[in-house]
N, C-alpha and C. Protein backbone atom coordinates (compact mmCIF):
# COMPACT_ATOMS: atom_id res chain seq x y z
N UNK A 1 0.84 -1.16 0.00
CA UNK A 1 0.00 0.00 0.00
C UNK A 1 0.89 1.24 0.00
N UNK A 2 0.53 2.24 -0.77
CA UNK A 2 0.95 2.95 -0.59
C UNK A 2 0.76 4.50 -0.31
N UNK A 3 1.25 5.55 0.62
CA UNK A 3 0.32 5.98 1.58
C UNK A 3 1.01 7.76 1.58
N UNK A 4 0.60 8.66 1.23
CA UNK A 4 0.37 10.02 0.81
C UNK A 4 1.54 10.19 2.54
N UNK A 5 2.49 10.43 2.78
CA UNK A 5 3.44 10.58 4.02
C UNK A 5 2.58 12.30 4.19
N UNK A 6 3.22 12.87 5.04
CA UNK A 6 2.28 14.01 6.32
C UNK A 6 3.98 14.41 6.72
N UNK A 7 4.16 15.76 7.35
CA UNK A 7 5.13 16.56 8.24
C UNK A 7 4.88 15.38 9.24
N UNK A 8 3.95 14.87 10.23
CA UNK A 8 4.02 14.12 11.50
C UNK A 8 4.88 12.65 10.72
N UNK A 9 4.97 12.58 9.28
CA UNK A 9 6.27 11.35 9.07
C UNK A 9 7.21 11.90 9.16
N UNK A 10 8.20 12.75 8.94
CA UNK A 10 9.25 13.33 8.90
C UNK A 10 10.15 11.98 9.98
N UNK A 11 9.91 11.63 10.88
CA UNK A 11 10.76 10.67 11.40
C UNK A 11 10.64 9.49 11.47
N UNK A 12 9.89 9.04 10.64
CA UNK A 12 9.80 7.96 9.60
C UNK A 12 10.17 7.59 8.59
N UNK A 13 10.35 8.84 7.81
CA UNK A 13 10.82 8.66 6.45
C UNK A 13 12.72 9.10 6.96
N UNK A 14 13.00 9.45 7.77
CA UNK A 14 14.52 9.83 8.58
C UNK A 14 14.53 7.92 8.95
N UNK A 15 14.14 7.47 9.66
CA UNK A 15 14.57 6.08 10.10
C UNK A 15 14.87 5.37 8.67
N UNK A 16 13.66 5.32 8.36
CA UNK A 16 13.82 4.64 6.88
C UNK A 16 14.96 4.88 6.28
N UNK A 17 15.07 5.52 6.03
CA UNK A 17 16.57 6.21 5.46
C UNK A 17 17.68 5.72 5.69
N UNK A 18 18.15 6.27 6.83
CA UNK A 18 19.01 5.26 7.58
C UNK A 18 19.11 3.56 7.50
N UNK A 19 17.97 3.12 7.80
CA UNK A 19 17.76 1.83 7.22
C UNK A 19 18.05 1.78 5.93
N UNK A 20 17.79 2.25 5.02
CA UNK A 20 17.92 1.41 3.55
C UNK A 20 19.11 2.15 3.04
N UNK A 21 19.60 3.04 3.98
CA UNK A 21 20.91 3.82 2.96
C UNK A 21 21.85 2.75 3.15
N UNK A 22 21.91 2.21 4.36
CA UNK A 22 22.97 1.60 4.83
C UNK A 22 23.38 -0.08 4.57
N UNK A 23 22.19 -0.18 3.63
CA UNK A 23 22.07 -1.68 2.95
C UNK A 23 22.00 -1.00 1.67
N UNK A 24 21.78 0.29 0.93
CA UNK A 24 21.81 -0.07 -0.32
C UNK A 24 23.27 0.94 -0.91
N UNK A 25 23.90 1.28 -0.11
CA UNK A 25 25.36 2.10 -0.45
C UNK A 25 26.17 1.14 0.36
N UNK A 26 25.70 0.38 1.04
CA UNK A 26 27.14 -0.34 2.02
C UNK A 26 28.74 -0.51 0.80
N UNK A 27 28.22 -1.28 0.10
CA UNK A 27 29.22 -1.43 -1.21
C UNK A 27 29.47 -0.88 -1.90
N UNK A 28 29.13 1.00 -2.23
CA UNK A 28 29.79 1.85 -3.08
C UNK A 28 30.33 3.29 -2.52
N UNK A 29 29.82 3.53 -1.24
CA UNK A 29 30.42 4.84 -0.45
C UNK A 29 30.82 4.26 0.73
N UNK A 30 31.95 5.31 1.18
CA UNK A 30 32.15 5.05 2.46
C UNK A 30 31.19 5.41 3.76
N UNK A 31 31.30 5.17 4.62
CA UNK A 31 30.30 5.43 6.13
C UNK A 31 30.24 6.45 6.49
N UNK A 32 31.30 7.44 6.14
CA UNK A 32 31.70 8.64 6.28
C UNK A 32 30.89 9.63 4.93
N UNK A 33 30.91 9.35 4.22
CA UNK A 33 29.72 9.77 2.60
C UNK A 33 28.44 9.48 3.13
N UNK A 34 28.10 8.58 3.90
CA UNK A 34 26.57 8.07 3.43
C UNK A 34 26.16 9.06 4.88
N UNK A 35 26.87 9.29 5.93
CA UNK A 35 26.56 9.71 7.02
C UNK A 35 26.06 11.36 7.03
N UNK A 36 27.00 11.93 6.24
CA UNK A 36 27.19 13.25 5.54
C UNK A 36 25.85 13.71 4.84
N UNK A 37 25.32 12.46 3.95
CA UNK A 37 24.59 12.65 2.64
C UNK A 37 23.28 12.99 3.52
N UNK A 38 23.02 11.40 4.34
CA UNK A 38 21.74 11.29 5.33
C UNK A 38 21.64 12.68 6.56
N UNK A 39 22.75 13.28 6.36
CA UNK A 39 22.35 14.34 7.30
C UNK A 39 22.09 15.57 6.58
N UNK A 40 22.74 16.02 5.27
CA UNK A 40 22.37 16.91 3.87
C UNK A 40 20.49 16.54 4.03
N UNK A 41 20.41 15.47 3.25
CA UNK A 41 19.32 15.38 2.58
C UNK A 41 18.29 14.81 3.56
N UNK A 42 18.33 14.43 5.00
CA UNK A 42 17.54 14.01 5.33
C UNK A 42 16.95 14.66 7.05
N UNK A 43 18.10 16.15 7.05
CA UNK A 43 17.81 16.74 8.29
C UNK A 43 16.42 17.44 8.35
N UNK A 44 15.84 17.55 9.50
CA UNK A 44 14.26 18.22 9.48
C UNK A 44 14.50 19.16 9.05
N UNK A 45 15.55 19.81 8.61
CA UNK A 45 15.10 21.61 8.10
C UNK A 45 14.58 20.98 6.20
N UNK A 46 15.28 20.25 5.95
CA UNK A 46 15.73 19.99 4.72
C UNK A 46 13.74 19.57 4.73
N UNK A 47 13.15 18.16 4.65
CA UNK A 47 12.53 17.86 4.62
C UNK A 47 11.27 18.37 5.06
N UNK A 48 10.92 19.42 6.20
CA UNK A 48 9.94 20.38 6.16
C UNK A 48 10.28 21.23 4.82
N UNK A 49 11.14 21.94 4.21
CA UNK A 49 11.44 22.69 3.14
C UNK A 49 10.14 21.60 1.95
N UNK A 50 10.58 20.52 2.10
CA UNK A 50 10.08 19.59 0.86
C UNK A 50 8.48 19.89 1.05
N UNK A 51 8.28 19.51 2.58
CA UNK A 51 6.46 19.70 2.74
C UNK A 51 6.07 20.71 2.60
N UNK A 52 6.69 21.75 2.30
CA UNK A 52 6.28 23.48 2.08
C UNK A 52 6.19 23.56 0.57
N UNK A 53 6.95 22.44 -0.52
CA UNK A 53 6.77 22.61 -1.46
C UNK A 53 5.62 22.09 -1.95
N UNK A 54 4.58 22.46 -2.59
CA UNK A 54 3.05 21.80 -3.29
C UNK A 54 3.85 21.01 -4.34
N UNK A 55 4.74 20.61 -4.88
CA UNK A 55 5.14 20.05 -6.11
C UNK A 55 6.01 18.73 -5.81
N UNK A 56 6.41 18.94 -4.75
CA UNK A 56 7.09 17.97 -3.52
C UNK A 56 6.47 16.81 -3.11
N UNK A 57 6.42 15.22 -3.39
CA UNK A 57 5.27 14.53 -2.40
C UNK A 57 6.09 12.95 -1.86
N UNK A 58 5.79 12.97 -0.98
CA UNK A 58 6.18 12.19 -0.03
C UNK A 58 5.06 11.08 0.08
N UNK A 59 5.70 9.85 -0.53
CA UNK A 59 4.78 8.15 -0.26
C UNK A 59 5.27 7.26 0.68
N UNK A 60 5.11 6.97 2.09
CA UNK A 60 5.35 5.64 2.51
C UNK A 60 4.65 4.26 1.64
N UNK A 61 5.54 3.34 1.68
CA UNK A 61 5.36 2.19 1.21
C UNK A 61 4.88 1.08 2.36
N UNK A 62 3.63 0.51 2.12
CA UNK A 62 3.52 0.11 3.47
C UNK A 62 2.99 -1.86 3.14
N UNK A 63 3.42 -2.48 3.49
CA UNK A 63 2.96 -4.04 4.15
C UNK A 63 2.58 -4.32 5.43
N UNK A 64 1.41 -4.84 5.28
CA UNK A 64 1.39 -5.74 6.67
C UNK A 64 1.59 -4.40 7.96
N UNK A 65 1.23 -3.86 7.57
CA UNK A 65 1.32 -2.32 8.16
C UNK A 65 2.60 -2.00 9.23
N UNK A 66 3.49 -2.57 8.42
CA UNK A 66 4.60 -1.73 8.33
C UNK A 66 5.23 -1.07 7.29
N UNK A 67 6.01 -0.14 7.83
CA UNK A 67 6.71 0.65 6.56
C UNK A 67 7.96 0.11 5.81
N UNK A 68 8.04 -0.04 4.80
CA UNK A 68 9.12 -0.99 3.89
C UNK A 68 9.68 0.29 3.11
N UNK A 69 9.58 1.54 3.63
CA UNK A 69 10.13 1.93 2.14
C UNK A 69 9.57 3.45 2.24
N UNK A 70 9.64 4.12 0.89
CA UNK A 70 9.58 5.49 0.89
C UNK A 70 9.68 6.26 -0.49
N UNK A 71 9.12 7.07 -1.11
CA UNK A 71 9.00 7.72 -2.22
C UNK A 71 9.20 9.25 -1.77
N UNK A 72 10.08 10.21 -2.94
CA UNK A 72 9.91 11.28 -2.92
C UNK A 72 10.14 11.53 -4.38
N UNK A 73 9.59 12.41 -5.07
CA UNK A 73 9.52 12.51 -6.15
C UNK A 73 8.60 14.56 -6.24
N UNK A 74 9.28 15.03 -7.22
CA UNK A 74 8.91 16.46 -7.57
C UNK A 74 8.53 16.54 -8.77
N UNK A 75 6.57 16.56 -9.06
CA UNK A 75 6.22 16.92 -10.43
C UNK A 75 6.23 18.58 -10.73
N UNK A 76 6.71 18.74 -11.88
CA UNK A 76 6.94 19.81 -12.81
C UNK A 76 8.18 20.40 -12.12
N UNK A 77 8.85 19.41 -11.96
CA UNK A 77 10.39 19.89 -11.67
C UNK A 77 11.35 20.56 -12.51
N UNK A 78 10.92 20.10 -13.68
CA UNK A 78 11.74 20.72 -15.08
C UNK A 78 10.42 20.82 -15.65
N UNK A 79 10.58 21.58 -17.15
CA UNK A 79 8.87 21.60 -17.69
C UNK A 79 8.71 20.12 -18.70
N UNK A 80 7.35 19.83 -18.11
CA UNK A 80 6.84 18.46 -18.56
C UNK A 80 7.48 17.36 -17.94
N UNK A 81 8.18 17.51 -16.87
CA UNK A 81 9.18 16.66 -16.33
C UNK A 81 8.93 16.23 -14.87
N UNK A 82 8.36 15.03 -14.18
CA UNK A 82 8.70 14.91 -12.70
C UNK A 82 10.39 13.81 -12.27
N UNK A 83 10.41 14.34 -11.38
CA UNK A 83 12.14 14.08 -10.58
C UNK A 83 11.44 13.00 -9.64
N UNK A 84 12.39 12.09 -9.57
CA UNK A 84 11.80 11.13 -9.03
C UNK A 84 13.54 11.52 -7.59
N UNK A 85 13.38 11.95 -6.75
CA UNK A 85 14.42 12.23 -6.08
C UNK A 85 14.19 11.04 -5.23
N UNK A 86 13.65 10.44 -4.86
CA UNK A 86 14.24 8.98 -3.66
C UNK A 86 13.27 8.16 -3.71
N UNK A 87 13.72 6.87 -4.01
CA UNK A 87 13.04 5.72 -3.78
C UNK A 87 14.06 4.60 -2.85
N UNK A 88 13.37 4.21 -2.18
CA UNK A 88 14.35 3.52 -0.83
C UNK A 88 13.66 2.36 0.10
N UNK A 89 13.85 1.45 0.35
CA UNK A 89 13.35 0.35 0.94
C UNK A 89 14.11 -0.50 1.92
N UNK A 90 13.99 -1.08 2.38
CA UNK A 90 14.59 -1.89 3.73
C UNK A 90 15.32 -2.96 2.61
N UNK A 91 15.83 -3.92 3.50
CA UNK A 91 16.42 -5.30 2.85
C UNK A 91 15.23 -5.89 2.74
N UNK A 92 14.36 -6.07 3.53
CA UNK A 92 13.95 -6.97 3.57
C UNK A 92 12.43 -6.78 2.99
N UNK A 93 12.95 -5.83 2.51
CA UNK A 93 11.52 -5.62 1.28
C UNK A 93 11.77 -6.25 -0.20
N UNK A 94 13.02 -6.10 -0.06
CA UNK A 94 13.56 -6.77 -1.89
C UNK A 94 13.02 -7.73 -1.83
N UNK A 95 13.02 -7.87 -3.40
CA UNK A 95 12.21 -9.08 -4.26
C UNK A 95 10.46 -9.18 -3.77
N UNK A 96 9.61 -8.27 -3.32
CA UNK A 96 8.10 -8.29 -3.35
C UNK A 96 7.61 -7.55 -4.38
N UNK A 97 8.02 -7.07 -4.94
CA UNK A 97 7.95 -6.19 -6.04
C UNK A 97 6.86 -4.95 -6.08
N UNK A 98 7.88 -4.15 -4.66
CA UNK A 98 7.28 -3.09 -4.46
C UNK A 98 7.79 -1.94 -4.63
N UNK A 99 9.14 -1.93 -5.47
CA UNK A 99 9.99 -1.24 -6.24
C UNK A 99 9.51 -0.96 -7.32
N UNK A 100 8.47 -1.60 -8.33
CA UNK A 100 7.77 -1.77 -9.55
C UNK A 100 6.75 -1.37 -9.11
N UNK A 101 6.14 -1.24 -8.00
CA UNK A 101 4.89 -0.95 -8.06
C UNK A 101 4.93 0.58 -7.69
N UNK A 102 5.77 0.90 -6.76
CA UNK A 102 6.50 2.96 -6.98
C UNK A 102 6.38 3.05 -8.03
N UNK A 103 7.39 2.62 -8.47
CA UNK A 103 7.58 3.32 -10.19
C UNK A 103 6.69 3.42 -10.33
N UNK A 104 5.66 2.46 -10.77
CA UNK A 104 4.55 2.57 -12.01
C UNK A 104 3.96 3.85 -11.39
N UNK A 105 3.18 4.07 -9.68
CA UNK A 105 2.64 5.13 -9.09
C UNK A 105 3.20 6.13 -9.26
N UNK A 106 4.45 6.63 -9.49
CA UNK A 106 5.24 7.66 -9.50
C UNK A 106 4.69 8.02 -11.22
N UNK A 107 4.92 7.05 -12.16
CA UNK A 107 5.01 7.50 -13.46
C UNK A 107 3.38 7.90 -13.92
N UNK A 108 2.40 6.96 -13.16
CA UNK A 108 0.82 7.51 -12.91
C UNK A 108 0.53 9.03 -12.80
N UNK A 109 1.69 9.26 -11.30
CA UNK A 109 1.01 10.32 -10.66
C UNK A 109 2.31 11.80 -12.09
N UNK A 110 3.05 11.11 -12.58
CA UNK A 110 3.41 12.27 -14.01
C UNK A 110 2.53 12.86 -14.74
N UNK A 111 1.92 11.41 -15.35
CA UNK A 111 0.73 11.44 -16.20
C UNK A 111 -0.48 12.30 -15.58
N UNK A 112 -1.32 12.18 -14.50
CA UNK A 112 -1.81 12.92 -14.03
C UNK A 112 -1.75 14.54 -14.42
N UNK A 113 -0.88 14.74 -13.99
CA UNK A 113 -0.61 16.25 -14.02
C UNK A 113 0.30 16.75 -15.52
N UNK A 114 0.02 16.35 -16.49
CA UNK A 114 -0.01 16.04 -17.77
C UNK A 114 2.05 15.80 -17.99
N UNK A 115 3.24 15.59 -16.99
CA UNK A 115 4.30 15.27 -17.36
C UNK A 115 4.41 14.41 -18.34
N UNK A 116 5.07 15.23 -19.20
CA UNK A 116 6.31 13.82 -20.16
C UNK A 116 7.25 12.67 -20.11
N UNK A 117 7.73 13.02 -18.60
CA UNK A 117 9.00 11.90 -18.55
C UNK A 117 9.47 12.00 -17.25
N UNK A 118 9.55 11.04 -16.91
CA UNK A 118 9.98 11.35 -15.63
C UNK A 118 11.38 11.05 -15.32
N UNK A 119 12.45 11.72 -15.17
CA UNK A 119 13.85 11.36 -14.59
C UNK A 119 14.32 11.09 -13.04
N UNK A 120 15.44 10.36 -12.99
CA UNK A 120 16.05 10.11 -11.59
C UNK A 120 17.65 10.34 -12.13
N UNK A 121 18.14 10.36 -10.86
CA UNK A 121 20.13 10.19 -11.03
C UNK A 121 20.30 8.21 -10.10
N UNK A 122 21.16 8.12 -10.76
CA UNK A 122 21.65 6.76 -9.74
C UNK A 122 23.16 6.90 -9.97
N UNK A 123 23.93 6.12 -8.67
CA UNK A 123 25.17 5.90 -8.72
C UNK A 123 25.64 4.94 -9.95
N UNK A 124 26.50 5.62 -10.67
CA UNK A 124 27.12 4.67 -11.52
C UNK A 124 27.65 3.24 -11.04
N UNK A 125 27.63 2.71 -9.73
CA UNK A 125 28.36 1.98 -9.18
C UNK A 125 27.06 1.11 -8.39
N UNK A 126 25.85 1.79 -8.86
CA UNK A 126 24.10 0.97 -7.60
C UNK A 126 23.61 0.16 -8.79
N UNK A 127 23.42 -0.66 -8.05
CA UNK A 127 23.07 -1.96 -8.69
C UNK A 127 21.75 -1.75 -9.37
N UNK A 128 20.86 -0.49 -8.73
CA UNK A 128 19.81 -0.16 -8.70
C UNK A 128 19.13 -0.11 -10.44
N UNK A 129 20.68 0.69 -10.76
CA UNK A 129 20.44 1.10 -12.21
C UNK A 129 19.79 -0.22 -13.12
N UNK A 130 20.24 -0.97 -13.00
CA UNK A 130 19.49 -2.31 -13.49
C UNK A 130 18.15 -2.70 -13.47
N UNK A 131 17.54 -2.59 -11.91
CA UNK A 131 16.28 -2.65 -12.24
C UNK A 131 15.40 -1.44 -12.88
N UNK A 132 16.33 -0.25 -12.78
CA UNK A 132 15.33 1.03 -13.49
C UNK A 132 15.38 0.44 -14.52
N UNK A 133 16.31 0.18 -15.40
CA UNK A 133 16.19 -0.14 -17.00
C UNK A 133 15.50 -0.91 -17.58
N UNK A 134 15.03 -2.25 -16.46
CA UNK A 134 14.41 -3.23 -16.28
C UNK A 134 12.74 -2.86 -16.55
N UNK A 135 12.87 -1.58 -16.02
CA UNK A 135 11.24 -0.70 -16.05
C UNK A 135 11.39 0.56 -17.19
N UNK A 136 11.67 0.37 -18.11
CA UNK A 136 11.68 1.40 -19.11
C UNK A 136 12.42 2.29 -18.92
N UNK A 137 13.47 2.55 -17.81
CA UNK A 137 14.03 4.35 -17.72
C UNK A 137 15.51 3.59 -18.93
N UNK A 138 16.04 4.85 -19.20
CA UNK A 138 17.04 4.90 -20.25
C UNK A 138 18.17 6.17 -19.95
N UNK A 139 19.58 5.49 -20.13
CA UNK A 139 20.33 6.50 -19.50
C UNK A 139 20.37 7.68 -20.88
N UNK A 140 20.26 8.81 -20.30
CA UNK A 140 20.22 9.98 -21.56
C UNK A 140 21.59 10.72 -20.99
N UNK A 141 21.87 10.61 -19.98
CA UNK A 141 23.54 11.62 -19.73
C UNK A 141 24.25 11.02 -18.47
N UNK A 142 25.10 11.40 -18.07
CA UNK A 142 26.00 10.78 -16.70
C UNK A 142 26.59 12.58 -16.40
N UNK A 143 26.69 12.29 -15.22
CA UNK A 143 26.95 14.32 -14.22
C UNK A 143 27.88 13.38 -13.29
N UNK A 144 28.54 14.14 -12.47
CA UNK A 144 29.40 14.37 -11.34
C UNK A 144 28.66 15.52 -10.97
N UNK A 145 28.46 15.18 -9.75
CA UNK A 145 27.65 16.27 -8.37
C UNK A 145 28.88 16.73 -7.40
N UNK A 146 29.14 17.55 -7.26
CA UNK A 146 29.80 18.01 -6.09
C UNK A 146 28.71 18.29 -4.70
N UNK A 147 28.84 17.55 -3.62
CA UNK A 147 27.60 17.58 -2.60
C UNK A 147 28.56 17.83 -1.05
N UNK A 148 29.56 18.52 -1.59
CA UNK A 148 30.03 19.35 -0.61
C UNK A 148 31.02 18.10 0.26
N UNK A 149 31.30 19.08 1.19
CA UNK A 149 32.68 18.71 2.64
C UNK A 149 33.71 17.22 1.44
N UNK A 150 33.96 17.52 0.29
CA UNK A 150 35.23 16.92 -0.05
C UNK A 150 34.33 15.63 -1.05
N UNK A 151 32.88 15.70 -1.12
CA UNK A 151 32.35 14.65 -1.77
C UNK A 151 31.92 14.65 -3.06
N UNK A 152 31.60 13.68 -3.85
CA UNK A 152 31.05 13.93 -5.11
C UNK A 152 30.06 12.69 -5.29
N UNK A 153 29.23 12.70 -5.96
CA UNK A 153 28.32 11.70 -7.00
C UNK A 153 28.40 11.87 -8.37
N UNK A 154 29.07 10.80 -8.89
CA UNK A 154 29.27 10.07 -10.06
C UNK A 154 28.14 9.24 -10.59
N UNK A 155 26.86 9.70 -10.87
CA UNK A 155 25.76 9.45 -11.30
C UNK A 155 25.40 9.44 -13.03
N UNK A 156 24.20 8.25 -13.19
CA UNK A 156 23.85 8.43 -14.42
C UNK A 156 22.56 9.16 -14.26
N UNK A 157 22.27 10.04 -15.37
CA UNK A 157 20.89 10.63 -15.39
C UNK A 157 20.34 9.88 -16.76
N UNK A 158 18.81 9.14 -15.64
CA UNK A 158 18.17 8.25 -16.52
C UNK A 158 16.39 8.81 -16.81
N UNK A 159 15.99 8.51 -17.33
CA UNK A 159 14.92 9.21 -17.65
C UNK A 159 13.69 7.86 -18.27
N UNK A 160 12.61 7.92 -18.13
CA UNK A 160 11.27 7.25 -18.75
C UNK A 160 10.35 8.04 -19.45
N UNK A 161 10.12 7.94 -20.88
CA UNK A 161 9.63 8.70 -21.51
C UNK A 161 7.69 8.33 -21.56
N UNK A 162 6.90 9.36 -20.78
CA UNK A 162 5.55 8.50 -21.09
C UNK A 162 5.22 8.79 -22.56
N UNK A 163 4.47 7.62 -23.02
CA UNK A 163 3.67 7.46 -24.13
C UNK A 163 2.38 8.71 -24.15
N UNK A 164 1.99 9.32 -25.37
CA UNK A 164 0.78 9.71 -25.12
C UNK A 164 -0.63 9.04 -24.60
């Protein structure tokens, strides 16, 4: 199920985080990167900023009524374009195929609001990239991010083009 997140998640979607950063970067950043990143992108100033944005939306992923997971994604981020900025899940959510079932909701909720395509970044080095491709996204460019105190992301920028 998946469930429209609220400001009263903010430390839910922070646990989560932590949880799935640390199983799904264990093998391409150091502890010292991922610690940095999760405190960048996942401190309450940062994430109230997101709930102030109307274009901003926040999905818990939920089983058995617990939380497995987490969506953030920004429609009309670019024009005709939603950003799919975080999709993230526990270990022990892999293989239910509730990674496929985001996507598809994420690429729904494009269509909705009449987007063209929806893009994400992934680490050149996340295994992740595989199953996006697996679901229609297609790499259109690769960036280096500078994300501050001495770090970088070496990312591909992949994109899903909707059909009319």
């Amino acid at each position: 199920m998946i469930i429209k997140a609220e400001r009263k998640d903010i430390p839910t979607i922070q646990d989560l985080a932590k949880k799935s950063w640390s199983f799904a970067y264990a093998n391409i950043l150091k502890q010292a990167q991922i610690d940095y990143m999760l405190e960048l992108m996942y401190c309450e100033k940062t994430l109230k900023e997101h709930f102030e944005n109307p274009n901003y939306q926040y999905y818990l992923v939920q089983e058995n009524n617990e939380f497995l997971g987490f969506i953030g994604f920004e429609i009309h981020q670019e024009a005709e374009t939603t950003k799919l900025h975080r999709i993230y899940f526990l270990k022990e959510a892999q293989g239910k195929g509730l990674g496929k079932k985001s996507l598809e909701f994420v690429i729904n909720e494009a269509k909705n609001v009449n987007d063209k395509r929806v893009i994400l970044t992934v680490n050149k080095n996340n295994k992740a990239q595989n199953f996006y491709s697996s679901q229609g996204f297609q790499i259109y460019d690769e960036a280096i991010f500078d994300i501050g105190n001495g770090y970088v992301m070496d990312d591909y920028l992949m994109e899903f083009v909707i059909d009319k």
